[in-house]
Every structure is written in structure tokens, then in C-alpha cells.
PDB file of N, CA and C in Angstrom:
ATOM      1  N   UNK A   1     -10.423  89.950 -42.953  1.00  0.00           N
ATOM      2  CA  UNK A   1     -10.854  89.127 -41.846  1.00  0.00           C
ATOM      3  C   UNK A   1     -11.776  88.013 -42.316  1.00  0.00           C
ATOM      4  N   UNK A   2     -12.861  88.159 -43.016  1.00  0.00           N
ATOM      5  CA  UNK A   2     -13.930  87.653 -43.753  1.00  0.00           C
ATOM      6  C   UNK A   2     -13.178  86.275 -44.461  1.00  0.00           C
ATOM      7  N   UNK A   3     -12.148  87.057 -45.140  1.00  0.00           N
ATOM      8  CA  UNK A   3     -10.964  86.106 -46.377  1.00  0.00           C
ATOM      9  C   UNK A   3     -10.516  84.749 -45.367  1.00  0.00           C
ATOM     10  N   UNK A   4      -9.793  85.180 -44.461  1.00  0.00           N
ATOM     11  CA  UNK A   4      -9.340  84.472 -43.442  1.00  0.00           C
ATOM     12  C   UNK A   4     -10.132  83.551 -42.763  1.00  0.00           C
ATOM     13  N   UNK A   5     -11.750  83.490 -42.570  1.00  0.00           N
ATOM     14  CA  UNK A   5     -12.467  82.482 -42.170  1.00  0.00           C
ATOM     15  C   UNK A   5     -12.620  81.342 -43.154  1.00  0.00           C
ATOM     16  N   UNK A   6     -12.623  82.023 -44.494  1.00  0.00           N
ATOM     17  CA  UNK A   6     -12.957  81.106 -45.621  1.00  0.00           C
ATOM     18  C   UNK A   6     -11.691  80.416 -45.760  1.00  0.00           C
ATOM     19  N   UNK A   7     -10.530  80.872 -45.760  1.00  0.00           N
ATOM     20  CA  UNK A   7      -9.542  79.987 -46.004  1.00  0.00           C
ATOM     21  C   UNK A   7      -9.044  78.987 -44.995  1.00  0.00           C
ATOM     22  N   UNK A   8      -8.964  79.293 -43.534  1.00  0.00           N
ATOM     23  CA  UNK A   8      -9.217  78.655 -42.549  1.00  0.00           C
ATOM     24  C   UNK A   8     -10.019  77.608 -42.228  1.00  0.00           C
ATOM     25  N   UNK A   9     -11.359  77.650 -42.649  1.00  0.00           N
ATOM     26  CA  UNK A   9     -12.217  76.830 -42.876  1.00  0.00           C
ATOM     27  C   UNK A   9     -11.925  75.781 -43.788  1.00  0.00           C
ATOM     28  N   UNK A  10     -11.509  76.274 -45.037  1.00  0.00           N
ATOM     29  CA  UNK A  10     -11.108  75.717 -45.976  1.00  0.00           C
ATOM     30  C   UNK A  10     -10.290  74.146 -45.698  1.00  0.00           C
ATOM     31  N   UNK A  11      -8.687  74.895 -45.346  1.00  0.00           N
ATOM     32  CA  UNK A  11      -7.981  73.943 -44.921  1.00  0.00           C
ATOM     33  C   UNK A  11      -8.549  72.939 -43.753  1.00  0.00           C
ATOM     34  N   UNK A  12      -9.033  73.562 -42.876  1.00  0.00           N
ATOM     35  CA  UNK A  12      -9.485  72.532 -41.530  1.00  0.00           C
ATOM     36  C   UNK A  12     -10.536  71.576 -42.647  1.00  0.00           C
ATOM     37  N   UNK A  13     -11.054  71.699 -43.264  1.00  0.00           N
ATOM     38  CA  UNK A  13     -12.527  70.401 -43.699  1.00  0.00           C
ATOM     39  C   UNK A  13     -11.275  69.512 -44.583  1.00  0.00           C
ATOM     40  N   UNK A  14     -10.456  70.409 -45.501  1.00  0.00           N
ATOM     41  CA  UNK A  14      -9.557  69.485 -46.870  1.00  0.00           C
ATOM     42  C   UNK A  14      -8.722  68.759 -45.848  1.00  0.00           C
ATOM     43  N   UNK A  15      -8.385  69.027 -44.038  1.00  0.00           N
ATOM     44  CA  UNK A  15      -7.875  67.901 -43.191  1.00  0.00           C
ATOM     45  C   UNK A  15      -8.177  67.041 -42.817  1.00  0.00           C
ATOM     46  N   UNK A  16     -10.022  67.221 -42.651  1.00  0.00           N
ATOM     47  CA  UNK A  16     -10.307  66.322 -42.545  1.00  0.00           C
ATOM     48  C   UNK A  16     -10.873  64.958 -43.402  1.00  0.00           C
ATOM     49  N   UNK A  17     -11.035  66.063 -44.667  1.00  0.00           N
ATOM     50  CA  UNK A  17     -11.154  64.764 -45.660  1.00  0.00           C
ATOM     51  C   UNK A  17     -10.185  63.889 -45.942  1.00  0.00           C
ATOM     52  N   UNK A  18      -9.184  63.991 -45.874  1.00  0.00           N
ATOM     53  CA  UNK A  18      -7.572  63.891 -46.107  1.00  0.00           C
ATOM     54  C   UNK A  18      -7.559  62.591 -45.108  1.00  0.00           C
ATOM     55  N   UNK A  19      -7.770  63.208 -44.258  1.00  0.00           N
ATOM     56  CA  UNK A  19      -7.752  61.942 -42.712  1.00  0.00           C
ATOM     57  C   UNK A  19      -8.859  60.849 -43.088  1.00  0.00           C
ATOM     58  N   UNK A  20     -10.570  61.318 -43.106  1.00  0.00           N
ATOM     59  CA  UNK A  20     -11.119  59.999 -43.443  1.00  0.00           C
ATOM     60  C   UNK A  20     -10.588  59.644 -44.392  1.00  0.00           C
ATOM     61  N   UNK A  21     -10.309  59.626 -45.616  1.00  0.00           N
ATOM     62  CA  UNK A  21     -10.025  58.875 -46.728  1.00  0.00           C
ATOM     63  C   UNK A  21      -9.041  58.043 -46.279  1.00  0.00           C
ATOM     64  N   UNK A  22      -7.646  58.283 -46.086  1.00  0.00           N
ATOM     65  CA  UNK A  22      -6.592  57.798 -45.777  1.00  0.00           C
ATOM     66  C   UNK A  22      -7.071  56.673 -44.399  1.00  0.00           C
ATOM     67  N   UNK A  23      -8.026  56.710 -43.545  1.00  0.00           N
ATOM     68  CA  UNK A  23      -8.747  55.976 -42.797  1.00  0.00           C
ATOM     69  C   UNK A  23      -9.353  54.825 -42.749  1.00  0.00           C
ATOM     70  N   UNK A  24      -9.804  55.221 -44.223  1.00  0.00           N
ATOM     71  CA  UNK A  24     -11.128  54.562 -44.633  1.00  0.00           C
ATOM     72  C   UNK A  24     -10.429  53.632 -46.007  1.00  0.00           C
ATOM     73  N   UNK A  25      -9.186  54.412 -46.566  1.00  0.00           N
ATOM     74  CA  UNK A  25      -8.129  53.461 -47.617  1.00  0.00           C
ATOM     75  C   UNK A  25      -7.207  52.244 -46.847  1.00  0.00           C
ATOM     76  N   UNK A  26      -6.340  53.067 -45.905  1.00  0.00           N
ATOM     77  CA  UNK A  26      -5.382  52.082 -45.118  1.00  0.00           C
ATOM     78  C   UNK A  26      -5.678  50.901 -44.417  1.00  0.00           C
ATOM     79  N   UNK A  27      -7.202  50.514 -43.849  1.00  0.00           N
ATOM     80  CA  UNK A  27      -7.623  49.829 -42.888  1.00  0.00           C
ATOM     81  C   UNK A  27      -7.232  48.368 -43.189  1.00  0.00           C
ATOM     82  N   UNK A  28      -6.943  47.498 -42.605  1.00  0.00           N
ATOM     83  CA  UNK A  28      -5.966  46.510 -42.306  1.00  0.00           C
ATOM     84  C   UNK A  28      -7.838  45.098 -41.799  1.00  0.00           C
ATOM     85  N   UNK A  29      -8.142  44.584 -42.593  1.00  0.00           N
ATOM     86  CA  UNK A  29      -9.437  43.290 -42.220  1.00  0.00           C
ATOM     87  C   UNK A  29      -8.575  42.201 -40.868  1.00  0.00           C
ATOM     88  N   UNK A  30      -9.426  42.214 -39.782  1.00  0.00           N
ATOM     89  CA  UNK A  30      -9.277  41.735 -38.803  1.00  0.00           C
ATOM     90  C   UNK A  30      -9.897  40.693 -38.207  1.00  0.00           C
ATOM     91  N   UNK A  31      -9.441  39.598 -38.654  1.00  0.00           N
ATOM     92  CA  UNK A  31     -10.515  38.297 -38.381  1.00  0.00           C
ATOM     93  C   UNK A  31     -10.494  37.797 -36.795  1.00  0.00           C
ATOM     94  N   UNK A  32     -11.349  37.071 -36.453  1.00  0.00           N
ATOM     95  CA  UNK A  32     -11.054  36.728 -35.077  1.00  0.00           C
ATOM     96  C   UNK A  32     -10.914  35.312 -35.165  1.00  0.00           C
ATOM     97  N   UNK A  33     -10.297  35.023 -34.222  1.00  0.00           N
ATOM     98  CA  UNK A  33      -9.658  33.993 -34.010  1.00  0.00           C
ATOM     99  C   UNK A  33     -10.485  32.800 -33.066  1.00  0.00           C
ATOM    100  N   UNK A  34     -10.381  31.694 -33.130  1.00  0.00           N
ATOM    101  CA  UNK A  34     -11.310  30.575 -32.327  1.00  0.00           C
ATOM    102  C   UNK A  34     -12.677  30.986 -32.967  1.00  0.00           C
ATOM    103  N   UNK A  35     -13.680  30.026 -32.237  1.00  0.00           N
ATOM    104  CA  UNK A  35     -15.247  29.465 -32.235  1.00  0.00           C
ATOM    105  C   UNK A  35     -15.749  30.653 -31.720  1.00  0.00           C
ATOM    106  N   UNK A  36     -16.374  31.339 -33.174  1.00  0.00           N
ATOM    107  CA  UNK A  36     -17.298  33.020 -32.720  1.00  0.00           C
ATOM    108  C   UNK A  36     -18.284  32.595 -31.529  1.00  0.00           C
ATOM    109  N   UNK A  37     -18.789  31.481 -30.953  1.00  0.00           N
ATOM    110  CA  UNK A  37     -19.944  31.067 -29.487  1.00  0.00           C
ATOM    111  C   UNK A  37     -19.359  31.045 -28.651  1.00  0.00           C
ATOM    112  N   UNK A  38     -17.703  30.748 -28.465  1.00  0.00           N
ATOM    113  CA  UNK A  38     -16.958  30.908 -27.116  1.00  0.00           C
ATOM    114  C   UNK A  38     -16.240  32.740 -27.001  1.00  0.00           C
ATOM    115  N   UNK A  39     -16.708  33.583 -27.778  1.00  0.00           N
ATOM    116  CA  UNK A  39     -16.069  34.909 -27.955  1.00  0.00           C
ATOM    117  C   UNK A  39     -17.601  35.311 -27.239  1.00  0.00           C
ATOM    118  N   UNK A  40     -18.895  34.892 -27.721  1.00  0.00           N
ATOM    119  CA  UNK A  40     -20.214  35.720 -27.292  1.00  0.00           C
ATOM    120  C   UNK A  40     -20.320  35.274 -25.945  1.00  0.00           C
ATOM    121  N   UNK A  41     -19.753  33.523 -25.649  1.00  0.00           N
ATOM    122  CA  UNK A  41     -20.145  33.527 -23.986  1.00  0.00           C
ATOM    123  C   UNK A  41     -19.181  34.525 -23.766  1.00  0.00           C
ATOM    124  N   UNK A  42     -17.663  34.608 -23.547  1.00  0.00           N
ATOM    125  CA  UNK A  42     -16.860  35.386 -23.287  1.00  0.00           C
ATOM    126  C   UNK A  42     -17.587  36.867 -22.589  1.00  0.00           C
ATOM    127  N   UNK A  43     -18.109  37.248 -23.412  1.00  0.00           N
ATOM    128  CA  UNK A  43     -18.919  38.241 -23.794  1.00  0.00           C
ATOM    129  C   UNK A  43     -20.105  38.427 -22.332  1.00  0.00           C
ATOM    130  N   UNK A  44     -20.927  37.734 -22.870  1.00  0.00           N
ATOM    131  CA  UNK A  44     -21.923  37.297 -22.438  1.00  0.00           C
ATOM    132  C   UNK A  44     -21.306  37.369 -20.461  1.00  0.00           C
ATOM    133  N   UNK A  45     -20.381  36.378 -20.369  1.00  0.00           N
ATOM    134  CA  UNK A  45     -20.212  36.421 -18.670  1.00  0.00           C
ATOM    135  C   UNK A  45     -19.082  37.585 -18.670  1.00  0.00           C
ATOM    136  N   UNK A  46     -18.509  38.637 -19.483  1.00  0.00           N
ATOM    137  CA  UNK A  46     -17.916  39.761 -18.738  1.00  0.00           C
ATOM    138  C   UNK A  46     -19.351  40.774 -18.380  1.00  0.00           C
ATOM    139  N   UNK A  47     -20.097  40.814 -19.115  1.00  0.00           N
ATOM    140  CA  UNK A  47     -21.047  41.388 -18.980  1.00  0.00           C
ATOM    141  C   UNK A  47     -22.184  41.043 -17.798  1.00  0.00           C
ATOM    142  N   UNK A  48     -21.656  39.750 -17.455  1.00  0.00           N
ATOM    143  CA  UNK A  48     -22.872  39.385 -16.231  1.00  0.00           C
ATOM    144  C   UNK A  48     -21.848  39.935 -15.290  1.00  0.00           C
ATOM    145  N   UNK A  49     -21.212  39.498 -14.695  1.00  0.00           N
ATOM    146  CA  UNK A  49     -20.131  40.496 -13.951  1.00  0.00           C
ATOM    147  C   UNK A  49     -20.068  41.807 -13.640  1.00  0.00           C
ATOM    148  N   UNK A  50     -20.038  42.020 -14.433  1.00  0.00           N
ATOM    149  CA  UNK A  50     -20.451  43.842 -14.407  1.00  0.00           C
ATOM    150  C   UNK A  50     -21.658  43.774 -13.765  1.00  0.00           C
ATOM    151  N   UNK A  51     -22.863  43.644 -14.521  1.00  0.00           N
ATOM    152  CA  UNK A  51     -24.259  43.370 -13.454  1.00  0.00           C
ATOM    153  C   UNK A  51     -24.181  43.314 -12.374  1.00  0.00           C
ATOM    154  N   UNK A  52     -23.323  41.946 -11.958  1.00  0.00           N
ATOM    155  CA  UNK A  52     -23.153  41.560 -10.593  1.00  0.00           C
ATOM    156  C   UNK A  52     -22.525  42.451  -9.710  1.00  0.00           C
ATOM    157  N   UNK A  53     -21.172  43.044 -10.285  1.00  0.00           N
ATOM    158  CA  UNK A  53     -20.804  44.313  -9.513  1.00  0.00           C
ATOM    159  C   UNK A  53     -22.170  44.868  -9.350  1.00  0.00           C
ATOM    160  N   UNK A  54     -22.303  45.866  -9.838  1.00  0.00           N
ATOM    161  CA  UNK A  54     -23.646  46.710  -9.914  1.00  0.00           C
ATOM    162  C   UNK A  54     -24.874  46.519  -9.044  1.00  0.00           C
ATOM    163  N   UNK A  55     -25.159  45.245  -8.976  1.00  0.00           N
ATOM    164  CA  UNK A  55     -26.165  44.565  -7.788  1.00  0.00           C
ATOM    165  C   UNK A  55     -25.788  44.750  -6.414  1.00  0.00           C
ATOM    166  N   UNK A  56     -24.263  44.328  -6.485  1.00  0.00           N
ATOM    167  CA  UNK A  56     -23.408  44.466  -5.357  1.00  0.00           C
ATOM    168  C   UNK A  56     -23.606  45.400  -4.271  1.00  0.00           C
ATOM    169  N   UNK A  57     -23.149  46.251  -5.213  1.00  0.00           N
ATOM    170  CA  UNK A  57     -22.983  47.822  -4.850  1.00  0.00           C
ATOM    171  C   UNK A  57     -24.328  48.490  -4.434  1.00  0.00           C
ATOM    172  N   UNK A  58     -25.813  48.420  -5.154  1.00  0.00           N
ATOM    173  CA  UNK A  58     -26.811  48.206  -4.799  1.00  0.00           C
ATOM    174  C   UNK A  58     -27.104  47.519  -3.255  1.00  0.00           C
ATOM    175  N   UNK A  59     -26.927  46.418  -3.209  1.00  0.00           N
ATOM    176  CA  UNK A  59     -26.830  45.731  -1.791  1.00  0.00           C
ATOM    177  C   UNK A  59     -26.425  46.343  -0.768  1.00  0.00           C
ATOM    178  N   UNK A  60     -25.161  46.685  -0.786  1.00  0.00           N
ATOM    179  CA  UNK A  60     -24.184  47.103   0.162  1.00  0.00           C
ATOM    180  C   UNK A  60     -25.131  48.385   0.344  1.00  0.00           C
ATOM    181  N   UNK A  61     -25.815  49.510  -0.375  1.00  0.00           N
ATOM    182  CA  UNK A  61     -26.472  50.598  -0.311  1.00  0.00           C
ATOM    183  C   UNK A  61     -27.363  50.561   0.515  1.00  0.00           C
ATOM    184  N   UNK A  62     -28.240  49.175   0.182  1.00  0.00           N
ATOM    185  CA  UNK A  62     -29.347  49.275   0.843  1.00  0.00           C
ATOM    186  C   UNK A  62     -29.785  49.047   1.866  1.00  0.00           C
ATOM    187  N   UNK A  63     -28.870  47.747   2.525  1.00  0.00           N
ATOM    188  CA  UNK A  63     -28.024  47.623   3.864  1.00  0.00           C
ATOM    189  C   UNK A  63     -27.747  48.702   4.635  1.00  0.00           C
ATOM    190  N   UNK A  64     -27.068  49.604   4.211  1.00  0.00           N
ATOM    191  CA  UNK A  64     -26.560  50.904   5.114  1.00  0.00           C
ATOM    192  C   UNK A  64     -28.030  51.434   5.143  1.00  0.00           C
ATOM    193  N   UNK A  65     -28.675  51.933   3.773  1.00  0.00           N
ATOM    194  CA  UNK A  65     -29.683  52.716   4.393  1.00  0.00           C
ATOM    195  C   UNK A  65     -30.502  52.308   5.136  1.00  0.00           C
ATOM    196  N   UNK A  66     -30.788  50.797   5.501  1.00  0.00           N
ATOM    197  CA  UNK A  66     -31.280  49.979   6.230  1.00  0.00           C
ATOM    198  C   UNK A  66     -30.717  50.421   7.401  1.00  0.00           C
ATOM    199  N   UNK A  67     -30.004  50.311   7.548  1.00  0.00           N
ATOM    200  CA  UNK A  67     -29.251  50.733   8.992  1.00  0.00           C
ATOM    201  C   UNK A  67     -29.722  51.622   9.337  1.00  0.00           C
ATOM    202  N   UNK A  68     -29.189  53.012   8.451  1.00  0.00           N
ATOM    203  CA  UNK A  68     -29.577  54.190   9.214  1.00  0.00           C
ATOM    204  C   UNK A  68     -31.314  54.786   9.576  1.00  0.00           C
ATOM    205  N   UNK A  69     -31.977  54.168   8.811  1.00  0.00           N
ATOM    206  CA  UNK A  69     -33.659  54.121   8.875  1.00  0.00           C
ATOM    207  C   UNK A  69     -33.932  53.392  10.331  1.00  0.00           C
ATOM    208  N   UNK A  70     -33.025  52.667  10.477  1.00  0.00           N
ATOM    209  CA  UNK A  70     -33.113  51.979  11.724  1.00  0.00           C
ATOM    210  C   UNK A  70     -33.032  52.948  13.212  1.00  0.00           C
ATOM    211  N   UNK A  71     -31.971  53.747  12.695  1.00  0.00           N
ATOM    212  CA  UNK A  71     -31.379  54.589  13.734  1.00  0.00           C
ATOM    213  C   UNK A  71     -31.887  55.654  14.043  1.00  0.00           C
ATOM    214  N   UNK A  72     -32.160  56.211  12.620  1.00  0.00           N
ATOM    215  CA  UNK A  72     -33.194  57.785  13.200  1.00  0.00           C
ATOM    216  C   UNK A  72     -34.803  57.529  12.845  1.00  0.00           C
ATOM    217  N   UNK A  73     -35.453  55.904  12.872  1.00  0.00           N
ATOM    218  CA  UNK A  73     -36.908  55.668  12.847  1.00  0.00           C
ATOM    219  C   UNK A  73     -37.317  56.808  11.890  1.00  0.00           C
ATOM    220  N   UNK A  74     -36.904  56.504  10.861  1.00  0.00           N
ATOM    221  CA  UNK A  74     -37.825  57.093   9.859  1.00  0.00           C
ATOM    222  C   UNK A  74     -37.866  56.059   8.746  1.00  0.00           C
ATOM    223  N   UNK A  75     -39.832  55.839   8.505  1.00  0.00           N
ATOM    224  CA  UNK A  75     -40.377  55.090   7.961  1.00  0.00           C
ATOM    225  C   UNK A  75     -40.220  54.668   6.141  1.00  0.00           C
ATOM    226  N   UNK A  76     -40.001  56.173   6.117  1.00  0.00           N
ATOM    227  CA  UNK A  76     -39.970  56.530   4.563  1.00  0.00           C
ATOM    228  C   UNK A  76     -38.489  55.595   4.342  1.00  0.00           C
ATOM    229  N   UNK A  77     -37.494  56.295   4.852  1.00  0.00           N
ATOM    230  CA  UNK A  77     -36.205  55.913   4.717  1.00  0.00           C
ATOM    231  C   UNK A  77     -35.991  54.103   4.580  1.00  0.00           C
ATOM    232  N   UNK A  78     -36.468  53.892   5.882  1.00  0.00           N
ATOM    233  CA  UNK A  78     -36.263  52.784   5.839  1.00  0.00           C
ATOM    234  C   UNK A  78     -37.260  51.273   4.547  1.00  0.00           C
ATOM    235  N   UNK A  79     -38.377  51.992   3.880  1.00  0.00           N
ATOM    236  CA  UNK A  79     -39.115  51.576   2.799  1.00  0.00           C
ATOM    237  C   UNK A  79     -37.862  51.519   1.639  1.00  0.00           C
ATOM    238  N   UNK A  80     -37.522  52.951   1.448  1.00  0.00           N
ATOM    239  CA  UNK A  80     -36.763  53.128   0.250  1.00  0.00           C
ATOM    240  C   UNK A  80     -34.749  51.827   0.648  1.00  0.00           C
ATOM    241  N   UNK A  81     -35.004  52.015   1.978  1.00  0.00           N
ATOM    242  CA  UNK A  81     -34.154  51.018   2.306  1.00  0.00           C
ATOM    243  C   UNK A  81     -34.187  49.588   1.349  1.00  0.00           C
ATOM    244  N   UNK A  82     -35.223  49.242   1.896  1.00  0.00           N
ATOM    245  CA  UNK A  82     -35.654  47.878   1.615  1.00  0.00           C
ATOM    246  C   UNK A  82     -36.137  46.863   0.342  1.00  0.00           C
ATOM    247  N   UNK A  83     -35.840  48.383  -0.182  1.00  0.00           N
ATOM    248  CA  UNK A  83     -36.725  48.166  -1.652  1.00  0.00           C
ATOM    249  C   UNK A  83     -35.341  48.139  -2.774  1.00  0.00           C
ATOM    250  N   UNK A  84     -34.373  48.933  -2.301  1.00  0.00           N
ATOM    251  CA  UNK A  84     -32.987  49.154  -2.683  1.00  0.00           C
ATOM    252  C   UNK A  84     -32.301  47.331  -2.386  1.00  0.00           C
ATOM    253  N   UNK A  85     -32.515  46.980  -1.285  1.00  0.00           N
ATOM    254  CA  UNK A  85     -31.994  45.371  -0.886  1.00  0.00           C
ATOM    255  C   UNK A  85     -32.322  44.616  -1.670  1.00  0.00           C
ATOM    256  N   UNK A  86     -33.935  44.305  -1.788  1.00  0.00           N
ATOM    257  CA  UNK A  86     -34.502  43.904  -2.832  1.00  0.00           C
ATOM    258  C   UNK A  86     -33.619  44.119  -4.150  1.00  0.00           C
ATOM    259  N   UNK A  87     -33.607  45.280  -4.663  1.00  0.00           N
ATOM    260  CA  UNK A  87     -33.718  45.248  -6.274  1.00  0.00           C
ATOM    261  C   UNK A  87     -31.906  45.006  -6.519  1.00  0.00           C
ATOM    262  N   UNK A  88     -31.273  45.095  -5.428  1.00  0.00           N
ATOM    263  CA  UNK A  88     -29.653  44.546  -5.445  1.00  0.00           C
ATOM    264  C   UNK A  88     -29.331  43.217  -5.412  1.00  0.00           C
ATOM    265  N   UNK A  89     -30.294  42.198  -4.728  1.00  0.00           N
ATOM    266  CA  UNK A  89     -30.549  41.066  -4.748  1.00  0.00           C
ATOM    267  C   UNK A  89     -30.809  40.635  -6.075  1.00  0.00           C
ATOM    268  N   UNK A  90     -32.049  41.255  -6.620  1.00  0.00           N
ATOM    269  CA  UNK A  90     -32.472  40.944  -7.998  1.00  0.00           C
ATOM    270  C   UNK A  90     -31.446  41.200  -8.980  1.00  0.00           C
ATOM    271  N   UNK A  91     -30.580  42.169  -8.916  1.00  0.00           N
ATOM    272  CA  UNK A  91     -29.789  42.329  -9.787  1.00  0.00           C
ATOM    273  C   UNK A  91     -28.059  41.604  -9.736  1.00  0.00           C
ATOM    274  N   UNK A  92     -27.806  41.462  -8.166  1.00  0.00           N
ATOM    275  CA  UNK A  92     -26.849  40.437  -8.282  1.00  0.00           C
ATOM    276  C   UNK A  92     -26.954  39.368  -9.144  1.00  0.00           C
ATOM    277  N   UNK A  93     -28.247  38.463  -8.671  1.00  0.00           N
ATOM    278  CA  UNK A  93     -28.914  37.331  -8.820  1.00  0.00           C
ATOM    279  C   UNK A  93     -29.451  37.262 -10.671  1.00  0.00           C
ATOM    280  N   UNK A  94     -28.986  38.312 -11.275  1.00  0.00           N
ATOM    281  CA  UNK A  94     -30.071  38.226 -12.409  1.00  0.00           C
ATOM    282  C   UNK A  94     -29.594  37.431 -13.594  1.00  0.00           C
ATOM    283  N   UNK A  95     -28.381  36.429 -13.824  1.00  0.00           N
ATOM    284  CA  UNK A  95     -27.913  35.557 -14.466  1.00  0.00           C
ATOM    285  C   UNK A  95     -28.621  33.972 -13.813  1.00  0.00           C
ATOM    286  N   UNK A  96     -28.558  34.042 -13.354  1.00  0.00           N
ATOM    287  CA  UNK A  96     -28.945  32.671 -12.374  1.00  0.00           C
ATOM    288  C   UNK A  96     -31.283  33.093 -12.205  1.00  0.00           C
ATOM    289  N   UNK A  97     -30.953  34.017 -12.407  1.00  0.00           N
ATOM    290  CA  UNK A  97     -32.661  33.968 -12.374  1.00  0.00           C
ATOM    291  C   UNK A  97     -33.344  33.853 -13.924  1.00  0.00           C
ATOM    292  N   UNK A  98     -32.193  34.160 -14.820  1.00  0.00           N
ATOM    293  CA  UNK A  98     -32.772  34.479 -16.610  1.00  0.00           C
ATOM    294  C   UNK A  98     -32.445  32.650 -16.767  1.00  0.00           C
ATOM    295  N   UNK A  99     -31.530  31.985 -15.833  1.00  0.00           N
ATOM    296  CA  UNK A  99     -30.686  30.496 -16.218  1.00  0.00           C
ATOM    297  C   UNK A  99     -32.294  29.871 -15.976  1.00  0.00           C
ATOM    298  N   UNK A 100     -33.120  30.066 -14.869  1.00  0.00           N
ATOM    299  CA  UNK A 100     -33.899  29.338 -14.164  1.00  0.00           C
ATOM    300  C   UNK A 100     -35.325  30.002 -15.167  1.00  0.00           C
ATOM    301  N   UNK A 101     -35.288  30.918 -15.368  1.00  0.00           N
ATOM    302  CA  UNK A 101     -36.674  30.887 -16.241  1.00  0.00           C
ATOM    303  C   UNK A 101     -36.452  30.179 -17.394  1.00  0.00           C
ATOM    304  N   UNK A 102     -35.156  30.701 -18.567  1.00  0.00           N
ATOM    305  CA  UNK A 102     -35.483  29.700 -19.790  1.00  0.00           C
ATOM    306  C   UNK A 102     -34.941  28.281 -19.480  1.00  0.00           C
ATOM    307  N   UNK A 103     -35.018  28.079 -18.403  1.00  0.00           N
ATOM    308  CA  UNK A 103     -34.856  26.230 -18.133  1.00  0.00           C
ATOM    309  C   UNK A 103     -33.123  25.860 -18.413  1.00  0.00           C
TER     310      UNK A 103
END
């Protein structure tokens, strides 16, 4: 039984060396193509996007809980409401607010 872990073991690591090497031999250099500053804006605005989703979604949250703080008058609720609107705003908004600070 003992025999059988060691040899088992064995083969599973000599697979995986087998695999990195052959990994790490075969790899194929992949240049990119066009002006590397139009790949980082690229970059740069899929990533504000996403944010902006994210703010979005924030918004739309804080709105409802706005609502419902409204409905069953509770104070707490409706704080954590408002503060949620706020920081969805800020985060929609947060490309156009980083544009306006560094000028």
C-alpha cells in the first residue's frame, strides 16, 4: 500500500514536470500590434466602464432603498439610503471627476 503512494506520487509530479517544461519550451513570442498608448487607453476606458456599470448598479440600489426608507419611516434606513446614492454618483462619475482634478 505504502509502495503504491510512492509510485503514484511519483508519476503524478514526473507529469507535471513533463507539462511545465514542454510549456515553458513550446511557447510561441507574441507581439502586439499598433501604438502600445492606444492598447492602454483601450484599456484604460474598458475599465472605466466597468466602474461605471458598478456605480450604476450602486445608484439604482440606493434609489430603491430610498424608497423603501420612505415607506416604512425608518431613519437609519433611509441614511444608509442616501449615502449609497451618493457614493453611486461618485462612482458612476469617477472618470470625469479624476479628468477634472488633473486638469
Amino acid at each position: 500500500m505504502n509502495r503504491f503512494k510512492k509510485t503514484s506520487s511519483k508519476i503524478i509530479f514526473s507529469i507535471y514536470t513533463t507539462l511545465v517544461i514542454a510549456l515553458t519550451a513550446f511557447t510561441i513570442p507574441v507581439m502586439a500590434s499598433g501604438d502600445p498608448i492606444t492598447v492602454v487607453n483601450n484599456l484604460s476606458t474598458f475599465i472605466f466602464g466597468l466602474i461605471r456599470a458598478l456605480g450604476l448598479i450602486l445608484l439604482g440600489f440606493g434609489i430603491v432603498q430610498v424608497g423603501l426608507s420612505l415607506k416604512s419611516h425608518d431613519p437609519s434606513q433611509r441614511a444608509n439610503g442616501f449615502l449609497t446614492l451618493a457614493g453611486g454618483i461618485i462612482i458612476t462619475f469617477a472618470k470625469e471627476i479624476l479628468n477634472l482634478i488633473a486638469g
